[in-house]
N, C-alpha and C. Protein backbone atom coordinates (compact mmCIF):
# COMPACT_ATOMS: atom_id res chain seq x y z
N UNK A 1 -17.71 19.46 -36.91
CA UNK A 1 -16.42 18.83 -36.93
C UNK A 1 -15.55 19.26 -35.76
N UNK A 2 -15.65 20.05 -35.26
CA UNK A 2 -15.22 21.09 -34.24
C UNK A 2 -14.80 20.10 -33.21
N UNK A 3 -16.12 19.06 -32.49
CA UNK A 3 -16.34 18.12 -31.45
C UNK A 3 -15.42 17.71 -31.43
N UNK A 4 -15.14 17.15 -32.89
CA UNK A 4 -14.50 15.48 -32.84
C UNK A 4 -12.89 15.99 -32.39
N UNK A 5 -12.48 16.89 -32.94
CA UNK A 5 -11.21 17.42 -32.29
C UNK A 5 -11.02 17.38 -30.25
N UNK A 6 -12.02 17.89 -30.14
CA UNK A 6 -11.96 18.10 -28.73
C UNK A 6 -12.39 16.60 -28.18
N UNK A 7 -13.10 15.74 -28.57
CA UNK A 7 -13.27 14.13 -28.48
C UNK A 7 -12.09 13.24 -28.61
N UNK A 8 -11.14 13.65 -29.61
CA UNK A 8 -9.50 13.13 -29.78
C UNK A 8 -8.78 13.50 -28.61
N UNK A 9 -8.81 14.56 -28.31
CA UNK A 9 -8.28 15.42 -27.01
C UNK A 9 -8.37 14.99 -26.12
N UNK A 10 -9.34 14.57 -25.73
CA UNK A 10 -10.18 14.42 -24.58
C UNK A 10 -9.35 12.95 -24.04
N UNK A 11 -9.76 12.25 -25.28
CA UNK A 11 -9.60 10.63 -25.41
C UNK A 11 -7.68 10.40 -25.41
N UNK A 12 -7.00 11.33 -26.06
CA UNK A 12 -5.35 11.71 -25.60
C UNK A 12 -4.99 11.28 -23.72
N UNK A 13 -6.35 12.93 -23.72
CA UNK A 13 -5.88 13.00 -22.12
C UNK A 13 -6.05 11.53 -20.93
N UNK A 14 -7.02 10.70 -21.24
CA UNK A 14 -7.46 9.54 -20.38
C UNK A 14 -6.82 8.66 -20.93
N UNK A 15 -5.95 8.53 -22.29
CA UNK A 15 -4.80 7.47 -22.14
C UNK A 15 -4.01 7.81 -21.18
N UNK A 16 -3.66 9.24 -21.25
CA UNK A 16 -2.14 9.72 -20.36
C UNK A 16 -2.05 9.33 -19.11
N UNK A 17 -3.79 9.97 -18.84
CA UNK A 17 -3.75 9.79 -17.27
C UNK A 17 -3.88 7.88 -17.29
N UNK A 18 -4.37 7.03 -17.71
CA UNK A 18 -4.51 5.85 -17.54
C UNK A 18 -3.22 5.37 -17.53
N UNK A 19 -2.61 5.65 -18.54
CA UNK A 19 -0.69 5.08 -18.66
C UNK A 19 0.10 5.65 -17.19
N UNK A 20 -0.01 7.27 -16.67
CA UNK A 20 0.46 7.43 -15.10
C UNK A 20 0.06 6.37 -14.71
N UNK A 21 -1.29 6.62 -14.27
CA UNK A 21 -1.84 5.29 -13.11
C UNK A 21 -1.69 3.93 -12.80
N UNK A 22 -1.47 3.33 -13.96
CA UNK A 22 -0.58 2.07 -14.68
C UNK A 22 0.50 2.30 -13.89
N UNK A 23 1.51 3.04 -14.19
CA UNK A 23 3.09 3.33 -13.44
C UNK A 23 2.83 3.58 -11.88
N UNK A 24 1.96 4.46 -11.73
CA UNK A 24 1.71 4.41 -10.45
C UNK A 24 1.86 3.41 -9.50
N UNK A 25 0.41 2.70 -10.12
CA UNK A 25 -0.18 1.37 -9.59
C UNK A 25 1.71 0.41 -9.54
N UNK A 26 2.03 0.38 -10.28
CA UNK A 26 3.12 -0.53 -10.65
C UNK A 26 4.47 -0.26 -9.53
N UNK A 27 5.00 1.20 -9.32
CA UNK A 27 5.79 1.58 -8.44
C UNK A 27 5.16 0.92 -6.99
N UNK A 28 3.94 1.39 -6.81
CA UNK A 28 3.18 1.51 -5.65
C UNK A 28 3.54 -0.54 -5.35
N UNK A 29 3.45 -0.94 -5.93
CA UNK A 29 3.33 -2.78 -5.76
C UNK A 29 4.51 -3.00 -5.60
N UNK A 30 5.60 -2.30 -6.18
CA UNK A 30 7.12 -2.81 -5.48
C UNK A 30 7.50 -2.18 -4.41
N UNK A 31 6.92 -0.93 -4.11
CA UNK A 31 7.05 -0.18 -2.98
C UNK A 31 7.03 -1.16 -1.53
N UNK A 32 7.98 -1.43 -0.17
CA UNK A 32 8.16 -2.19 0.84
C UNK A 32 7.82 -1.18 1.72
N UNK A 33 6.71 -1.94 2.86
CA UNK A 33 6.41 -1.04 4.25
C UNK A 33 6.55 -1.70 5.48
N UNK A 34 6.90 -1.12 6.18
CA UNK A 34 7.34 -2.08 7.36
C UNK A 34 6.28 -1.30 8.71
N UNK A 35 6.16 -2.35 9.45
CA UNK A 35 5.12 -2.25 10.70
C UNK A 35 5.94 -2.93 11.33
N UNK A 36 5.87 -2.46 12.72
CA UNK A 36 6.98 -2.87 13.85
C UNK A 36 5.76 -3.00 14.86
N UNK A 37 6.20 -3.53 15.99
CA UNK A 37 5.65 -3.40 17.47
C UNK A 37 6.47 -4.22 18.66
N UNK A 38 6.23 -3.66 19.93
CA UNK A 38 7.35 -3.87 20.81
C UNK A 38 8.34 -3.36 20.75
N UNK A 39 8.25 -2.10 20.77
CA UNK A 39 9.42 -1.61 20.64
C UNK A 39 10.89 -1.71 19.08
N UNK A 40 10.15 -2.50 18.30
CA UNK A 40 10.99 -3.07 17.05
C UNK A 40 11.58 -4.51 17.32
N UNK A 41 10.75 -5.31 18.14
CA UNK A 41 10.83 -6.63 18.08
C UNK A 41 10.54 -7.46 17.20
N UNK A 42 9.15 -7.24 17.07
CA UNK A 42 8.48 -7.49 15.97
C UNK A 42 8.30 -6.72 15.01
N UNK A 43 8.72 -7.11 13.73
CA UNK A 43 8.88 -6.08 12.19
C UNK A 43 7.89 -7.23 11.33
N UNK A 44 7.27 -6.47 10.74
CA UNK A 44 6.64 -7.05 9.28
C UNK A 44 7.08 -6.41 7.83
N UNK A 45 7.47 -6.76 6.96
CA UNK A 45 7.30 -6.33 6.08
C UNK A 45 6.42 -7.03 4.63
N UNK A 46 5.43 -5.56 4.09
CA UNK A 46 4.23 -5.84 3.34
C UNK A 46 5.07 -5.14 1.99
N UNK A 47 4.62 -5.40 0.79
CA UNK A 47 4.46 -4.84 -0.01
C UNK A 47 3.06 -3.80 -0.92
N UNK A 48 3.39 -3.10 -1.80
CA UNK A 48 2.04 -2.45 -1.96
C UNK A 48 1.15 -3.17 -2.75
N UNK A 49 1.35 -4.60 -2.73
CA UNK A 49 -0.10 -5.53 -2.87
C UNK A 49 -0.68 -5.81 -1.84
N UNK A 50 0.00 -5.92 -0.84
CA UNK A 50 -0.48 -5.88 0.65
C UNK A 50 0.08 -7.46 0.90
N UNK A 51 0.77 -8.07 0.39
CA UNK A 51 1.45 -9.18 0.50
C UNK A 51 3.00 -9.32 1.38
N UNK A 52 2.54 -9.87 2.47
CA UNK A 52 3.79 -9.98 3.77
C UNK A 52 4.56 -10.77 3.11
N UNK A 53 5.84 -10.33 3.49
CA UNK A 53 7.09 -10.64 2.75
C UNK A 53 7.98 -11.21 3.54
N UNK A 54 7.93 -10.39 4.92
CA UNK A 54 8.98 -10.89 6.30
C UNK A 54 8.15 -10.78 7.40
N UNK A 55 8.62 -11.56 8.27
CA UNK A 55 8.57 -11.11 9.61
C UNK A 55 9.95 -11.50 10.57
N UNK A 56 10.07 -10.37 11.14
CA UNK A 56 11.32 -10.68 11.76
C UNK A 56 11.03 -10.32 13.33
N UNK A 57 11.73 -11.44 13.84
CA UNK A 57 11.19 -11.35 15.67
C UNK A 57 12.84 -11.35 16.49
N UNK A 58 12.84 -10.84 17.15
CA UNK A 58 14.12 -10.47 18.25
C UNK A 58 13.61 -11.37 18.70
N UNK A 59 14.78 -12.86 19.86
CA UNK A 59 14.45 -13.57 20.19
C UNK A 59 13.94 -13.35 21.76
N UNK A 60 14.46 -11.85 22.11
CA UNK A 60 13.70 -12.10 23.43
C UNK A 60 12.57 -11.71 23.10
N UNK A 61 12.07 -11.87 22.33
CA UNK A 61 10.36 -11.65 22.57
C UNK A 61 9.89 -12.72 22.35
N UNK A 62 10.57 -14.14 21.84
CA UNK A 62 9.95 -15.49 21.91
C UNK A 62 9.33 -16.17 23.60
N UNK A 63 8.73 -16.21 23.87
CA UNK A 63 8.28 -16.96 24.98
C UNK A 63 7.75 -18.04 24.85
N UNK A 64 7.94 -19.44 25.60
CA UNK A 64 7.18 -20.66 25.28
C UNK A 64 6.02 -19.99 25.99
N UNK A 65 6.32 -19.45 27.33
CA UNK A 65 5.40 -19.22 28.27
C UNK A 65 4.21 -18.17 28.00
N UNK A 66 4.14 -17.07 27.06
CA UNK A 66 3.89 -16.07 26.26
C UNK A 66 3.33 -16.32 25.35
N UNK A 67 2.87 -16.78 24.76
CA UNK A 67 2.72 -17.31 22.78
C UNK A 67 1.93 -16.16 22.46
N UNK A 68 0.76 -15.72 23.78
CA UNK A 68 -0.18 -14.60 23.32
C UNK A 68 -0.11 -13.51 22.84
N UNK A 69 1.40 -13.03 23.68
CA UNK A 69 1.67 -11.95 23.46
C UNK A 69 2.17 -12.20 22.15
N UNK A 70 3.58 -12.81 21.83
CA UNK A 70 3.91 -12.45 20.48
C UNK A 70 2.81 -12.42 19.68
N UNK A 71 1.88 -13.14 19.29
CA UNK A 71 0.69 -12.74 18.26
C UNK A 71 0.19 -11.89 18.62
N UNK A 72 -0.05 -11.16 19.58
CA UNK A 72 -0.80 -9.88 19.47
C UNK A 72 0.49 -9.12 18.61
N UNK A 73 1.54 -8.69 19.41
CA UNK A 73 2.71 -8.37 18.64
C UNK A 73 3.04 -8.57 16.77
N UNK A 74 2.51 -9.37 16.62
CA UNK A 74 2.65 -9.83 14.96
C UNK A 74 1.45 -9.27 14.26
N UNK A 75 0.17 -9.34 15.06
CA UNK A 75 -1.08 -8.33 14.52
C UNK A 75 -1.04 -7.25 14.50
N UNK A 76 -0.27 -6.71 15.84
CA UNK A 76 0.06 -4.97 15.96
C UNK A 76 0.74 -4.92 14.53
N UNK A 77 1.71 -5.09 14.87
CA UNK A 77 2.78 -4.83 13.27
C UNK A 77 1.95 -4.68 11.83
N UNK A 78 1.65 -6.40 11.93
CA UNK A 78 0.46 -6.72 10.63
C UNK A 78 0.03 -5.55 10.27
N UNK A 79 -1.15 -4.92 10.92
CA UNK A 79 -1.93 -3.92 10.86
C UNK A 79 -1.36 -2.48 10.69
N UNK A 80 -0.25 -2.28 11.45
CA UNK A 80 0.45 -1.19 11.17
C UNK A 80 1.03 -1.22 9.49
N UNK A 81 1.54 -2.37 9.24
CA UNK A 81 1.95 -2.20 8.02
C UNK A 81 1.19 -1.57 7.20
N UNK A 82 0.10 -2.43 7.60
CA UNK A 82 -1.00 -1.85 6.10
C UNK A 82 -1.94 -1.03 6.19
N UNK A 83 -1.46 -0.36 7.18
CA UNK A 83 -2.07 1.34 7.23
C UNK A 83 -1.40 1.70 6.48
N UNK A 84 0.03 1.87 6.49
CA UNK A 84 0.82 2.38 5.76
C UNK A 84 0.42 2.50 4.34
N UNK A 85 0.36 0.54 3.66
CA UNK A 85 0.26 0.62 1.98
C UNK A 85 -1.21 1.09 1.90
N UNK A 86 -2.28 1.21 2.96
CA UNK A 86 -3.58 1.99 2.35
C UNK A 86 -3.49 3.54 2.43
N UNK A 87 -2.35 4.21 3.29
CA UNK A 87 -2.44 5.72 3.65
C UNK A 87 -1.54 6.11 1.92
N UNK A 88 -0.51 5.13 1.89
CA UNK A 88 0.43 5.80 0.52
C UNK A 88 -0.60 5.19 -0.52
N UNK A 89 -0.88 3.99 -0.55
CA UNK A 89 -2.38 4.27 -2.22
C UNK A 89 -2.66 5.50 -2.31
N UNK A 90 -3.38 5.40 -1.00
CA UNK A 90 -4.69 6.45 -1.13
C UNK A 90 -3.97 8.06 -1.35
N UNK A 91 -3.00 7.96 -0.85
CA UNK A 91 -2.10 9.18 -1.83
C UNK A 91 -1.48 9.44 -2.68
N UNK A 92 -1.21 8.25 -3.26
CA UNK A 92 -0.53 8.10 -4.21
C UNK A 92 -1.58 8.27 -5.65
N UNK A 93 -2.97 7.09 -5.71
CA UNK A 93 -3.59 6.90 -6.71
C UNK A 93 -5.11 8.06 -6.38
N UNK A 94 -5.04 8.70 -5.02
CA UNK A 94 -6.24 9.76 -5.07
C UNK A 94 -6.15 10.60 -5.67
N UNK A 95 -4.83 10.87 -6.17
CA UNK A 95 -4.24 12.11 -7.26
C UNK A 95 -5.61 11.61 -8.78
N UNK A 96 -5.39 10.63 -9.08
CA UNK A 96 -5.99 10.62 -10.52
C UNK A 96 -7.77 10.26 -10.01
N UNK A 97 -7.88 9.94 -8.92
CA UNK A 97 -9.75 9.62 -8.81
C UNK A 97 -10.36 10.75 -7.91
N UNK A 98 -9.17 12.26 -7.78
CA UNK A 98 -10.12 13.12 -6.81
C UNK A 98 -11.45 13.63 -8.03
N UNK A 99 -12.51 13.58 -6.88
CA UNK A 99 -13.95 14.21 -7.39
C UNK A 99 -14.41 12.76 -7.87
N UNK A 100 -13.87 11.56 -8.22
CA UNK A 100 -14.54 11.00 -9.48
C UNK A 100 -15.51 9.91 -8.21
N UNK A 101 -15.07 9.44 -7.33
CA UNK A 101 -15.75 8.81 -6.21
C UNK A 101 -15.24 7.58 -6.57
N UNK A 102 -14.17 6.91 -7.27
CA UNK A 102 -13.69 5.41 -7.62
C UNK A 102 -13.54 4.90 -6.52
N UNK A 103 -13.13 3.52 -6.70
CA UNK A 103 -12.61 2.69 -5.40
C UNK A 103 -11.75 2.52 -6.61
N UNK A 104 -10.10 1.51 -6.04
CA UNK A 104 -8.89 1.96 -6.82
C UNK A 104 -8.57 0.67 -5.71
């Protein structure tokens, strides 16, 4: 009978941690990250679904003559953003999967 105590326990502890991670996960998705490039011409902002929300461009960086550059400029950013929401996941939700080897 001994087990089943420590089996209740057990089964306590992986709601708890499942209900954090839940909140986690949940903060982490309203959480806003911004990626810039050019100097802060170009701004993106992602959320922690990884869903772009803005982009905001200073007009001297519009060029008819240019188009290339601003899209590289909008990818720089892009990408910067979402280093960001994969560097804060991965610190945020590696707290509850260190050792376990999850993807999250």
């Amino acid at each position: 009978m001994r087990g089943m105590g420590n089996m209740q326990g057990m089964m306590k502890k992986m709601q708890k941690m499942q209900k954090e991670m839940m909140e986690a996960q949940e903060a982490l998705n309203a959480q806003l990250f911004e990626g810039a490039a050019g100097g802060g011409m170009v701004k993106v902002v992602m959320n922690g679904q990884r869903q772009m929300l803005e982009v905001n461009l200073d007009e001297s960086v519009v060029d008819p003559e240019d188009i290339e550059m601003l899209q590289d400029l909008i990818v720089i950013a892009t990408n910067e953003a979402l280093k960001k929401v994969e560097e804060t996941t991965n610190s945020t939700m590696g707290k509850f999967t260190q050792g376990m080897n999850l993807p999250f």
